[in-house]
Protein backbone atom coordinates (compact mmCIF):
# COMPACT_ATOMS: atom_id res chain seq x y z
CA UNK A 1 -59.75 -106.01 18.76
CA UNK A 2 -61.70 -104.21 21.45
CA UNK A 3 -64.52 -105.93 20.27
CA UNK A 4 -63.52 -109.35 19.64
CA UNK A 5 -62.65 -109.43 23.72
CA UNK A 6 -65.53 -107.76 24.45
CA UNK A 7 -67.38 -110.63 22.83
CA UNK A 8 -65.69 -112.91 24.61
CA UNK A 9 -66.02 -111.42 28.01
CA UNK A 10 -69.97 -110.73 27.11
CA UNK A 11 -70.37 -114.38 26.00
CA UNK A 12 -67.85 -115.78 29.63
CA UNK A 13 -65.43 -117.72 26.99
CA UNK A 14 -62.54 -119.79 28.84
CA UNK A 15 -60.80 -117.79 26.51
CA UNK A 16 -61.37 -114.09 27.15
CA UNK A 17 -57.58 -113.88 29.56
CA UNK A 18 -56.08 -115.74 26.70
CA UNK A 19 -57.50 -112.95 24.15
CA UNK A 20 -56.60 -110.68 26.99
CA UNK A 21 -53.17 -111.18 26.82
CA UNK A 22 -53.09 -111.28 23.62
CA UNK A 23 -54.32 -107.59 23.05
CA UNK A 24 -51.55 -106.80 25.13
CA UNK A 25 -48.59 -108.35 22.81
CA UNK A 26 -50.46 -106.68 19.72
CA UNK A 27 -50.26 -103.84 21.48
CA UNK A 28 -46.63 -104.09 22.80
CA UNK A 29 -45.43 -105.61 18.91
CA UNK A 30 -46.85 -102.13 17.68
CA UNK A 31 -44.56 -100.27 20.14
CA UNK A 32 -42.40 -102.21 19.12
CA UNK A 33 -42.14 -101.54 15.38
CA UNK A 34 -42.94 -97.78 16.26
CA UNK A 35 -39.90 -97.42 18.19
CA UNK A 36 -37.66 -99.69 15.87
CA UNK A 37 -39.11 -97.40 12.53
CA UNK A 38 -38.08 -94.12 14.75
CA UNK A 39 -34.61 -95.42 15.54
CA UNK A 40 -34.52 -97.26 12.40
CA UNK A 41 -33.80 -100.38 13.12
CA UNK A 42 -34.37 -103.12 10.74
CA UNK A 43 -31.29 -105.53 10.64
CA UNK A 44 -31.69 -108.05 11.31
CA UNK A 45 -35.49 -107.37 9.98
CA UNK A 46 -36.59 -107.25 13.60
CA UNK A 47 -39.03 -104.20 12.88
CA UNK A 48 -40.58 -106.43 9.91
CA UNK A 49 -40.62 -109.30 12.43
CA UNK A 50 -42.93 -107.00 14.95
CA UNK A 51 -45.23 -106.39 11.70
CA UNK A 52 -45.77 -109.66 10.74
CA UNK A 53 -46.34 -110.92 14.05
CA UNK A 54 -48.65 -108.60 15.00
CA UNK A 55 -50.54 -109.65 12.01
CA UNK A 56 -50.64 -113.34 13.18
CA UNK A 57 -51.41 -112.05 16.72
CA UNK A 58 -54.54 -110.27 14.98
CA UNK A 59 -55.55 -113.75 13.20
CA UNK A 60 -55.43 -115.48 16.08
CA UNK A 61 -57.66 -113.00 17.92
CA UNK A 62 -60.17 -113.10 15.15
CA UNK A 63 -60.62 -117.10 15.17
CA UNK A 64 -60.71 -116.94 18.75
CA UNK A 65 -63.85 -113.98 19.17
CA UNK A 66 -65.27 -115.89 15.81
CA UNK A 67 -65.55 -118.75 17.90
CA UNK A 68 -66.56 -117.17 21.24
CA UNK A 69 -69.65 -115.57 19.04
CA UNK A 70 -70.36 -118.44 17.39
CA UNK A 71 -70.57 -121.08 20.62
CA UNK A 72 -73.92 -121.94 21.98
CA UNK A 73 -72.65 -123.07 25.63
């Protein structure tokens, strides 16, 4: 993840706050599940919610820093 917005700040993508930001709701959906496993919390399955999403989240970022290497601008 570190490197995907590296690459994109490296290569000045339009998209590097977007991939920004988005490092930052990984990060806080991670929390997230941490602190729902530790109180444990899954009903309704809003720990399993925070997994999966952060799992989208991480798709996203790859497509995006896939993109960023990949443009020739």
């Amino acid at each position: 993840m570190g490197g995907a917005t590296l690459v994109s700040l490296l290569k000045v993508s339009e998209n590097a706050n977007v991939m920004t930001i988005l490092f930052y709701v990984y990060t806080a959906l991670r929390y997230g599940w941490v602190v729902f496993y530790k109180l444990k919390i899954n009903k309704p399955p809003v720990r399993s919610a925070c997994f999966v999403l952060s799992k989208l989240v991480i798709l996203v970022i790859l497509i995006m820093a896939l993109a960023a290497a990949f443009n020739d601008n």
